[in-house]
C-alpha atoms as a PDB file:
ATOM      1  CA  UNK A   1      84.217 107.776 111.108  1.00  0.00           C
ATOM      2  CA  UNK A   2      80.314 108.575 110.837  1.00  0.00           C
ATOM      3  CA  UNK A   3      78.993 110.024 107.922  1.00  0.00           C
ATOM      4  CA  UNK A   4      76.533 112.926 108.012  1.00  0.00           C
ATOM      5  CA  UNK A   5      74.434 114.588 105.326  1.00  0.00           C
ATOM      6  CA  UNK A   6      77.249 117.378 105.106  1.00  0.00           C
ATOM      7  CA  UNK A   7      79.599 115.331 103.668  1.00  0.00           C
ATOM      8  CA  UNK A   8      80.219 115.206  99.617  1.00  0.00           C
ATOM      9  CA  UNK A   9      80.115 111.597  98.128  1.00  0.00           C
ATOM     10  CA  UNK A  10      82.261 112.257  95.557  1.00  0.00           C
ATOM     11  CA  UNK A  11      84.803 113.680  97.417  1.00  0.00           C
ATOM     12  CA  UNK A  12      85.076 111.129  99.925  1.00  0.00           C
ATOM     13  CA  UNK A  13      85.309 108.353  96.736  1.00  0.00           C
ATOM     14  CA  UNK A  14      87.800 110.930  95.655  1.00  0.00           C
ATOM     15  CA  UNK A  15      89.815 111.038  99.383  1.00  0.00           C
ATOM     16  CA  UNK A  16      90.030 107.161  99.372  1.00  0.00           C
ATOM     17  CA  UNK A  17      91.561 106.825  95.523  1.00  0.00           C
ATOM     18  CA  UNK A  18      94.246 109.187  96.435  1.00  0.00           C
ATOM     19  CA  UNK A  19      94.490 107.068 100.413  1.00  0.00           C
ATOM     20  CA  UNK A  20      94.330 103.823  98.388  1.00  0.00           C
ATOM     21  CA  UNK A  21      97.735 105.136  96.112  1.00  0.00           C
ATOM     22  CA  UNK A  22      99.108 106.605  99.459  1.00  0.00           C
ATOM     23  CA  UNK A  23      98.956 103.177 101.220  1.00  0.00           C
ATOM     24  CA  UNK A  24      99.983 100.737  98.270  1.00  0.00           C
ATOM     25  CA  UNK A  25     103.635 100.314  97.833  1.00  0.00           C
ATOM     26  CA  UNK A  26     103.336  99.933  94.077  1.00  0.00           C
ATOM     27  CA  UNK A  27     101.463 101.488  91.512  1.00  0.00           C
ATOM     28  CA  UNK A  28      98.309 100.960  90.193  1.00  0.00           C
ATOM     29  CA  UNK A  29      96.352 100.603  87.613  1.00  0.00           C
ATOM     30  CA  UNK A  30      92.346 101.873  86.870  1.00  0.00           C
ATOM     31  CA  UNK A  31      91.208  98.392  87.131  1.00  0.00           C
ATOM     32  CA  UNK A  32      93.134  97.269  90.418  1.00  0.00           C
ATOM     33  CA  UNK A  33      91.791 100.922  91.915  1.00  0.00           C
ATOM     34  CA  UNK A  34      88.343  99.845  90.775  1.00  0.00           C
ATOM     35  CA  UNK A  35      88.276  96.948  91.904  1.00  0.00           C
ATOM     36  CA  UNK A  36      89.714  97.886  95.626  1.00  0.00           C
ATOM     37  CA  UNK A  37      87.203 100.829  95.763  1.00  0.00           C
ATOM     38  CA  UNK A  38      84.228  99.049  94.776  1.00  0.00           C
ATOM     39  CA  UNK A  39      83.313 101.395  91.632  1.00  0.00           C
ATOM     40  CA  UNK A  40      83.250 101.593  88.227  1.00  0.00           C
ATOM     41  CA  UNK A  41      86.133 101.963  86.006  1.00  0.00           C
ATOM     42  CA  UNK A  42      84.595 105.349  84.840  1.00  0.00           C
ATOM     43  CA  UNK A  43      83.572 106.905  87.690  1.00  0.00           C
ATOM     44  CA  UNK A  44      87.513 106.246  89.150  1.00  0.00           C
ATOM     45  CA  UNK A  45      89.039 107.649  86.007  1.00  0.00           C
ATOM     46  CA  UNK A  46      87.063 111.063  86.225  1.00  0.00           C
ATOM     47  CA  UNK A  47      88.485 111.144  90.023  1.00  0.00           C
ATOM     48  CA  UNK A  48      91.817 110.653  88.820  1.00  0.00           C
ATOM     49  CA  UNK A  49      91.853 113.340  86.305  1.00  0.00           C
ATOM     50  CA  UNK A  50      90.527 115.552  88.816  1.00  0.00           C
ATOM     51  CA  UNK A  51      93.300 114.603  91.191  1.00  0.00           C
ATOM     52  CA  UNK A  52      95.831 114.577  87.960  1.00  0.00           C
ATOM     53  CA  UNK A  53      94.628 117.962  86.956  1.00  0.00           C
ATOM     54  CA  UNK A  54      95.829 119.699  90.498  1.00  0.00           C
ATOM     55  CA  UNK A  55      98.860 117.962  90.863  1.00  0.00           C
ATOM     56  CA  UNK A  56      97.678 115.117  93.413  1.00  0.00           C
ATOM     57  CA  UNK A  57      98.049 111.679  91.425  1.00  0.00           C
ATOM     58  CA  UNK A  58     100.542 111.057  88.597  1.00  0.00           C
ATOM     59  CA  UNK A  59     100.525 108.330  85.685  1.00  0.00           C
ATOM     60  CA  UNK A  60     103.584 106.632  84.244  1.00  0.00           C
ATOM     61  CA  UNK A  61     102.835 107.046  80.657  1.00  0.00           C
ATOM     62  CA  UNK A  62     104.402 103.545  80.088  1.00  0.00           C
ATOM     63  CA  UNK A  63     102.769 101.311  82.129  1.00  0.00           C
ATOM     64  CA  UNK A  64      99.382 103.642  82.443  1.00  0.00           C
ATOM     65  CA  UNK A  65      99.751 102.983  86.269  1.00  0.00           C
ATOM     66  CA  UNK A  66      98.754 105.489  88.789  1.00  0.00           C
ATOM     67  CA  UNK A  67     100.811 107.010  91.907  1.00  0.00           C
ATOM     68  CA  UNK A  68     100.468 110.183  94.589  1.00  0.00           C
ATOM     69  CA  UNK A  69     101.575 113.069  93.137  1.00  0.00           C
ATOM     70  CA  UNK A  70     104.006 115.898  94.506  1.00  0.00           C
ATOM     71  CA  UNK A  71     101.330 118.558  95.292  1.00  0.00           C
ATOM     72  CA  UNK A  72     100.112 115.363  98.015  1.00  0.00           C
ATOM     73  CA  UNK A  73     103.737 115.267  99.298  1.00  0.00           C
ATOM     74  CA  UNK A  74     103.973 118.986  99.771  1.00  0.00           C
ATOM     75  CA  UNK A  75     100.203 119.074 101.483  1.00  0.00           C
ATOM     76  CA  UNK A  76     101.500 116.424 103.984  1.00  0.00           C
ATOM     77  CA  UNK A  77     104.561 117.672 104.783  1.00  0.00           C
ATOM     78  CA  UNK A  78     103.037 121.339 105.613  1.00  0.00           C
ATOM     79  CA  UNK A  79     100.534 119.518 108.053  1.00  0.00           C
ATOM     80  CA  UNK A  80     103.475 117.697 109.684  1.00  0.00           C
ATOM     81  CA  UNK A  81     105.125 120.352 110.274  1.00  0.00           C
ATOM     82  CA  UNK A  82     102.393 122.678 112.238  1.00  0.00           C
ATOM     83  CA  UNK A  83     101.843 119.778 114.684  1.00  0.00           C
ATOM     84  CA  UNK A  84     104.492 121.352 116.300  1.00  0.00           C
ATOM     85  CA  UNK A  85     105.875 117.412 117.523  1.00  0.00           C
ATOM     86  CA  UNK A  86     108.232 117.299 114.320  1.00  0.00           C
ATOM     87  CA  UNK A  87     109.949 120.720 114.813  1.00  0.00           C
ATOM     88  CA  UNK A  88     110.677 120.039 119.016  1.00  0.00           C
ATOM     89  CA  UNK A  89     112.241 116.210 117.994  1.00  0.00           C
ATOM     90  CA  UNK A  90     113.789 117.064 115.050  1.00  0.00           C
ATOM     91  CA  UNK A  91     116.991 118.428 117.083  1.00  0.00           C
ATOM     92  CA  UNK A  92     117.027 115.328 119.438  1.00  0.00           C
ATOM     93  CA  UNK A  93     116.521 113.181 116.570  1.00  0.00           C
ATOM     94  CA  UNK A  94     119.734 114.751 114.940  1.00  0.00           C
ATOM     95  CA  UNK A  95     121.609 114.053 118.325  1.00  0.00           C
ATOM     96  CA  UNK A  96     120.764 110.801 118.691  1.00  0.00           C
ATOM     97  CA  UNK A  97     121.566 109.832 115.194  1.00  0.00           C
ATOM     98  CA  UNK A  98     125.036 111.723 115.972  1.00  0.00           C
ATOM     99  CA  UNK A  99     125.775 109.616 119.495  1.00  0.00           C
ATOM    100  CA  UNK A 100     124.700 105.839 117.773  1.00  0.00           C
ATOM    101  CA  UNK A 101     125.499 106.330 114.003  1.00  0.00           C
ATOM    102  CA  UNK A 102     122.222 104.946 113.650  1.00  0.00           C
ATOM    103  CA  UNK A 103     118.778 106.041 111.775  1.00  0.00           C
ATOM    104  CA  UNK A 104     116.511 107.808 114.358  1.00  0.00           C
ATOM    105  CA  UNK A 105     113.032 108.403 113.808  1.00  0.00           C
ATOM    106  CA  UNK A 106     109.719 109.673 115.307  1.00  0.00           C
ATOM    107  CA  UNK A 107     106.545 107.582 114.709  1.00  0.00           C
ATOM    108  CA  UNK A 108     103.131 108.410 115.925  1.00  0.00           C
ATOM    109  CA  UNK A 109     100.142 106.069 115.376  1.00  0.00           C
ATOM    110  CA  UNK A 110      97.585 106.349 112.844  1.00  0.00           C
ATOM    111  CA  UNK A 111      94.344 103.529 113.059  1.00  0.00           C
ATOM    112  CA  UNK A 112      96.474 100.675 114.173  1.00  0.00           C
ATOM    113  CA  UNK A 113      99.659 101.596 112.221  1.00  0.00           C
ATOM    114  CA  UNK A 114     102.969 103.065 113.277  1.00  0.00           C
ATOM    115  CA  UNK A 115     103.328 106.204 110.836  1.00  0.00           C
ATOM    116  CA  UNK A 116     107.041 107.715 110.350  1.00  0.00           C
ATOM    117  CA  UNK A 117     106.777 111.546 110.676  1.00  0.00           C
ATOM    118  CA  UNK A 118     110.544 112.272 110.747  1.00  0.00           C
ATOM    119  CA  UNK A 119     113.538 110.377 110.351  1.00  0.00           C
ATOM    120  CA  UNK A 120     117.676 111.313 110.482  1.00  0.00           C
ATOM    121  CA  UNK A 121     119.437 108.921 108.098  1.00  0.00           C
ATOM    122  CA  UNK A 122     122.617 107.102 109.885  1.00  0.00           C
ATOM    123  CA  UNK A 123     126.074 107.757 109.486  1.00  0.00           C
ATOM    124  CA  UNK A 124     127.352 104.475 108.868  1.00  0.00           C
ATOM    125  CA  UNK A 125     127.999 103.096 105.207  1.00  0.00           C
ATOM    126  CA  UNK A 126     125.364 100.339 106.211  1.00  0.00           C
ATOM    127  CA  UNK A 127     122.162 102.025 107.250  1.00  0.00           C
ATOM    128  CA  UNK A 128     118.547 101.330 107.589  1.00  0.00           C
ATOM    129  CA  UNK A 129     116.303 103.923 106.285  1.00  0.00           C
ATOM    130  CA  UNK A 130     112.681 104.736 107.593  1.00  0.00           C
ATOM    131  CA  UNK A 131     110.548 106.603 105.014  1.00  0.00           C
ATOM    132  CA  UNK A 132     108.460 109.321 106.498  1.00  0.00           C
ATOM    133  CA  UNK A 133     105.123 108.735 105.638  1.00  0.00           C
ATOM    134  CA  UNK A 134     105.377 104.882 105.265  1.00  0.00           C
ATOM    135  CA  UNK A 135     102.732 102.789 107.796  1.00  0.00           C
ATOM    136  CA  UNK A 136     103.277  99.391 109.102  1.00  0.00           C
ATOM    137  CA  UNK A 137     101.297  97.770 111.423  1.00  0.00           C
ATOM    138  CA  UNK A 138     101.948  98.387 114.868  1.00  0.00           C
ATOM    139  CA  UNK A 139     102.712  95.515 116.443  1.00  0.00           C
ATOM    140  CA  UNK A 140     105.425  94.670 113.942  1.00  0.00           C
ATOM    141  CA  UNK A 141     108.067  97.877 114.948  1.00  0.00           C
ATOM    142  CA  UNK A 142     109.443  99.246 118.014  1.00  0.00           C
ATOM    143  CA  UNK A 143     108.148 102.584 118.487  1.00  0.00           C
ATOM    144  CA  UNK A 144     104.341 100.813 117.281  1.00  0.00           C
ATOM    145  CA  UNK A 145     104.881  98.272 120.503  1.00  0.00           C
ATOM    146  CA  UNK A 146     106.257 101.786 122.382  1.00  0.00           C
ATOM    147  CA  UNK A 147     103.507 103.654 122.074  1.00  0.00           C
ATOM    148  CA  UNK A 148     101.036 100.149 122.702  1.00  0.00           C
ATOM    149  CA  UNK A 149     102.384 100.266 125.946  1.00  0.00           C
ATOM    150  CA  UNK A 150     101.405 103.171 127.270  1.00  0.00           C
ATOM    151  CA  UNK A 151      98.645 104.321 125.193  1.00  0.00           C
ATOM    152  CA  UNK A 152      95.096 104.607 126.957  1.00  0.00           C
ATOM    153  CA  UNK A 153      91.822 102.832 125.728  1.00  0.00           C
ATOM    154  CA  UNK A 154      91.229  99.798 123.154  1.00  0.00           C
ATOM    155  CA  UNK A 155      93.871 100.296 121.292  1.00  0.00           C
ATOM    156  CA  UNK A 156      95.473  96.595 122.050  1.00  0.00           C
ATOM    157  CA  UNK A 157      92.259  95.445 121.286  1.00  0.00           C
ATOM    158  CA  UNK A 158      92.041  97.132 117.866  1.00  0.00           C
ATOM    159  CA  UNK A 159      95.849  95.884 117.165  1.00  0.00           C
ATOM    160  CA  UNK A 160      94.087  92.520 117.906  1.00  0.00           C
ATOM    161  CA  UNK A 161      91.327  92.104 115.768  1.00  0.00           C
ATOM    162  CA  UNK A 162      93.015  93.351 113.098  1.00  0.00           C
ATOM    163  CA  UNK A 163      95.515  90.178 113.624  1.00  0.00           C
ATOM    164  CA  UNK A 164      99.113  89.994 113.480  1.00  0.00           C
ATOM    165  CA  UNK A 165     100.800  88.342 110.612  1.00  0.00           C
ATOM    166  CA  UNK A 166     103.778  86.562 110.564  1.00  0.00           C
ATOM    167  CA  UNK A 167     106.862  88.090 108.777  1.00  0.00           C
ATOM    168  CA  UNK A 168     109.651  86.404 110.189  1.00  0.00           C
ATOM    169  CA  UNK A 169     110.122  83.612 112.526  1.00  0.00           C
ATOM    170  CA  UNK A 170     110.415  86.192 115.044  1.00  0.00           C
ATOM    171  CA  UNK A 171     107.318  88.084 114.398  1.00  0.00           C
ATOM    172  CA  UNK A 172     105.166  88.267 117.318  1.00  0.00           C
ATOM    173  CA  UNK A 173     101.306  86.853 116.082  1.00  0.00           C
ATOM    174  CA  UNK A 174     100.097  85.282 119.758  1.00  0.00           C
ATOM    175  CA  UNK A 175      97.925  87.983 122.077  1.00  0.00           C
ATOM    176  CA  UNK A 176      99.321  86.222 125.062  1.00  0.00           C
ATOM    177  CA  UNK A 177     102.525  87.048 123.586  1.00  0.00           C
ATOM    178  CA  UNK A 178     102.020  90.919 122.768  1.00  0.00           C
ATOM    179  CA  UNK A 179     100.777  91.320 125.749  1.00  0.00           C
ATOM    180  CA  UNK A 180     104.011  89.809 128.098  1.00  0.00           C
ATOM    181  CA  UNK A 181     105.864  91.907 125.855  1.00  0.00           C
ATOM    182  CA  UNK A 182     104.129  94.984 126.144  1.00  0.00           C
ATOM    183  CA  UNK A 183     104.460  94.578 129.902  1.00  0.00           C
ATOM    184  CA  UNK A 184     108.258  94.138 129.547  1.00  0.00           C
ATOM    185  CA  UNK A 185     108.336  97.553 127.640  1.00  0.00           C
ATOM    186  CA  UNK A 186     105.987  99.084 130.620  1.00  0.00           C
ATOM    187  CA  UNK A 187     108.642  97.621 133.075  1.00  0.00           C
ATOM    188  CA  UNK A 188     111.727  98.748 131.217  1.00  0.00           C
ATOM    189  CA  UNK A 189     110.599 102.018 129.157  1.00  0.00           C
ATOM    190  CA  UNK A 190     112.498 100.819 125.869  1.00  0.00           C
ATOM    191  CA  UNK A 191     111.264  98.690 123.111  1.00  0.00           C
ATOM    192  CA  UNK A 192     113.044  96.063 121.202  1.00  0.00           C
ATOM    193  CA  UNK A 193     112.467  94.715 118.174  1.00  0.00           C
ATOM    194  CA  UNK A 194     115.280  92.249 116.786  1.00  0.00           C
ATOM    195  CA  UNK A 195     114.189  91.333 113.371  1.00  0.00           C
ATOM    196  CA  UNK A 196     110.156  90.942 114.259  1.00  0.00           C
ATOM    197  CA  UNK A 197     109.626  92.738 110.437  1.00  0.00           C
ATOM    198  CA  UNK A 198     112.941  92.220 108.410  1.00  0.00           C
ATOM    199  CA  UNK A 199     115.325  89.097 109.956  1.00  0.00           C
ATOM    200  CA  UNK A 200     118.072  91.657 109.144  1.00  0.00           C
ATOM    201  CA  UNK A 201     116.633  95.149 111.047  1.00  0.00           C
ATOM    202  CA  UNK A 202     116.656  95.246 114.566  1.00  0.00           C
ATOM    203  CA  UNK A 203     115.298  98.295 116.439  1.00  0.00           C
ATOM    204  CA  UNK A 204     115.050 100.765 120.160  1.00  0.00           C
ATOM    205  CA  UNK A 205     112.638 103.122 121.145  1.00  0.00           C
ATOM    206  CA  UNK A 206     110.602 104.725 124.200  1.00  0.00           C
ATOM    207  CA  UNK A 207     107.643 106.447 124.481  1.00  0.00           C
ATOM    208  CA  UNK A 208     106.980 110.139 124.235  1.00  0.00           C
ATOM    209  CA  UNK A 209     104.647 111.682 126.333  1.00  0.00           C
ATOM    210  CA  UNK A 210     102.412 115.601 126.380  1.00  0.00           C
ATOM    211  CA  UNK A 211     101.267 117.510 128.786  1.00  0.00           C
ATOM    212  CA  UNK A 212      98.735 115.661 129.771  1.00  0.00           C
ATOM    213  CA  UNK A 213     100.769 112.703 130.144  1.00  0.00           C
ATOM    214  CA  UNK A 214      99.402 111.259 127.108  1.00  0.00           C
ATOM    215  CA  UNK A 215     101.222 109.186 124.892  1.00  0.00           C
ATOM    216  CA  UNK A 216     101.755 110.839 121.909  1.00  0.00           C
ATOM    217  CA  UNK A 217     104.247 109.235 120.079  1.00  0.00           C
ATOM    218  CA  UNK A 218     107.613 107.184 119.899  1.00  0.00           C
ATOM    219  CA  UNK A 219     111.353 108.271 119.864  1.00  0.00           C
ATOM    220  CA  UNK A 220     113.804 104.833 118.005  1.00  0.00           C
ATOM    221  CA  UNK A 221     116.706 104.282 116.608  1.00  0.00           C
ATOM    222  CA  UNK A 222     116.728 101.036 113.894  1.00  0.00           C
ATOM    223  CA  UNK A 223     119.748  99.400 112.180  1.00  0.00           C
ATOM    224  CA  UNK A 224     121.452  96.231 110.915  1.00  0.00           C
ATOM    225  CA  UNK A 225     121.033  93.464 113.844  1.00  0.00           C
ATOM    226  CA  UNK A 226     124.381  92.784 113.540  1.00  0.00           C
ATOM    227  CA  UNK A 227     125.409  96.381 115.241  1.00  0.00           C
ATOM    228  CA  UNK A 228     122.680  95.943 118.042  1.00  0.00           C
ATOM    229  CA  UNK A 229     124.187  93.506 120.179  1.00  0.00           C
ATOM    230  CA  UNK A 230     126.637  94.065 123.408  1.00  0.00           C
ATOM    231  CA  UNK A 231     127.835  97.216 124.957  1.00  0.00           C
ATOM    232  CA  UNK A 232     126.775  99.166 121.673  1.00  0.00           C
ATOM    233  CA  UNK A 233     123.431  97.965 122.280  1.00  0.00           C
ATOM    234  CA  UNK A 234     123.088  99.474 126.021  1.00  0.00           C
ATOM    235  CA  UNK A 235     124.034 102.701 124.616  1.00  0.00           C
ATOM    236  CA  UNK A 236     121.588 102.866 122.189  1.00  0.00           C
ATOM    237  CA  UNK A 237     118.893 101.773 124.575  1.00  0.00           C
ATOM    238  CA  UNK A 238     120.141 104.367 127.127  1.00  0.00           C
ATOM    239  CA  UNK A 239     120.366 107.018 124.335  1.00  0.00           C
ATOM    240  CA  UNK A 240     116.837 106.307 123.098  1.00  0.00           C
ATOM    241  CA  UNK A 241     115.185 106.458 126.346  1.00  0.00           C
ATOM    242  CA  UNK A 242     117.094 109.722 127.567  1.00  0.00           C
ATOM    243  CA  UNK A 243     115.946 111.533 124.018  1.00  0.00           C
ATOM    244  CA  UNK A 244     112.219 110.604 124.631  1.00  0.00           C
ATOM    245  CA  UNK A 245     112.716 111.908 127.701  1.00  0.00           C
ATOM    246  CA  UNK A 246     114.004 115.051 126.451  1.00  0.00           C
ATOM    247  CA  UNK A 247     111.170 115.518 123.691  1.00  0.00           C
ATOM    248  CA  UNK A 248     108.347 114.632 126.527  1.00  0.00           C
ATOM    249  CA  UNK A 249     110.430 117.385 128.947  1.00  0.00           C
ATOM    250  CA  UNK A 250     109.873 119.544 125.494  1.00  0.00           C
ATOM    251  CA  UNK A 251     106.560 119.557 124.839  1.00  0.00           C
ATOM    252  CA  UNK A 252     105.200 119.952 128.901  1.00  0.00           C
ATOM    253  CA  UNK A 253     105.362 116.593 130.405  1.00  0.00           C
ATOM    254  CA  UNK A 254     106.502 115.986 134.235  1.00  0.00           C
ATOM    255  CA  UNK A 255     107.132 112.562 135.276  1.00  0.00           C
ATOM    256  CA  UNK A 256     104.456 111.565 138.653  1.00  0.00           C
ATOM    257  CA  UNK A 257     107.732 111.623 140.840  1.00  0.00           C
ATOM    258  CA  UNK A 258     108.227 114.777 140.341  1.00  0.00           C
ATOM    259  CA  UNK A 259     104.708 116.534 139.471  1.00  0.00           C
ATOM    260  CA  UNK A 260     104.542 116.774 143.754  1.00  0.00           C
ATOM    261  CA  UNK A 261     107.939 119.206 143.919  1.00  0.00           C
ATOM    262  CA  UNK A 262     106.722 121.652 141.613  1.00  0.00           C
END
């Protein structure tokens, strides 16, 4: 994003220390943040009070690590929720979750990550779980490789040059290969993943689509791979692609078949 003489310095430093916790996994400490951010220790600290002070970082008095704080989960959930995209899926993701017994979710993509804005935990005793908020790379999930598919411009590109790294032995790290795959998913409409992240996950999803016919996002189910094999893996698939459908019917979109009837 360009920067312009309107914009603050020091709130930008202070928008990537609380983006830096919001990415990383595990906590951190002043130094690691430092070091990641390019700036002195000092300079960091005084953000993090800041941040601290209104709620937006907190610090395990233990290990004198730093983390996001509530008031930053309560922001992001608020925003979520006016996009309007959660509140039209959240009744199909409910649905689907009911017909597979699986976790359903709804990912849209953020830089070159898949970004989980709303999941439905499964009903089974063993269950995958998506986080909402979490980001992993695109080309390592489903609804990522869903949305690749049919999304306009450079994206691919961008996916690309930001490489692909192995996870598994069945992580997909060749362009030529990313690219026959993404042409499968064009031919098909559903996504597969079977255990391209974790050996043990194995995934379905189809694009979503606005108004505009734009690709907006992706509609998947995930679970253990042993369950995703066989007859119940045809109903998932089926099931997936029928509630993207259903959210792309939702929110405008008419297939080009059919835009010539109406």
């Amino acid at each position: 994003m360009p920067r312009s003489g309107y914009t603050l310095k020091t709130l930008r430093k202070g928008l990537e220390v609380l983006e830096t916790l919001a990415d990383d996994r595990e906590e951190l400490t002043l130094t690691a943040l430092s070091q990641r951010l390019r700036e002195s220790p000092p300079v960091i600290f005084r953000i993090l009070r800041t941040l601290q002070e209104r709620g937006y970082v907190e610090q395990d008095v233990a290990s004198k690590r730093w983390r996001p704080g509530f008031r930053a989960w309560e922001i992001g959930c608020r925003a979520v929720n006016r996009t309007g995209l959660v509140e039209v899926a959240r009744p199909v993701l409910k649905g689907l979750t009911e017909f597979t017994e699986e976790t359903s979710y709804l990912a849209v993509v953020r830089g070159t990550d898949t970004v989980y804005l709303d999941t439905v935990v499964g009903l089974e005793p063993l269950r995958v779980y998506a986080e909402p908020g979490i980001r992993v790379p695109l080309y390592l999930t489903a609804s990522g490789k869903a949305i690749l598919a049919f999304h306009d411009g450079d994206l691919v590109d961008r996916v690309l040059a930001a490489g692909m790294k192995k996870q598994t032995a069945m992580t997909i790290t060749k362009p030529g290969a990313l690219r026959a795959r993404l042409n499968e998913i064009r031919r098909t409409g559903v996504s597969l993943n079977r255990g391209e992240r974790r050996t043990d996950v194995s995934a379905a999803a189809a694009p979503v689509f606005d108004r505009a016919g734009e690709c907006v996002a992706a509609i998947g189910v995930s679970g253990p791979s042993q369950r995703f094999s066989g007859d119940r893996l045809e109903r998932v698939i089926d099931s997936v692609h029928k509630a993207a459908h259903e959210v792309s019917a939702k929110l405008g979109y008419l297939p080009p078949d059919t835009r010539g009837h109406q």
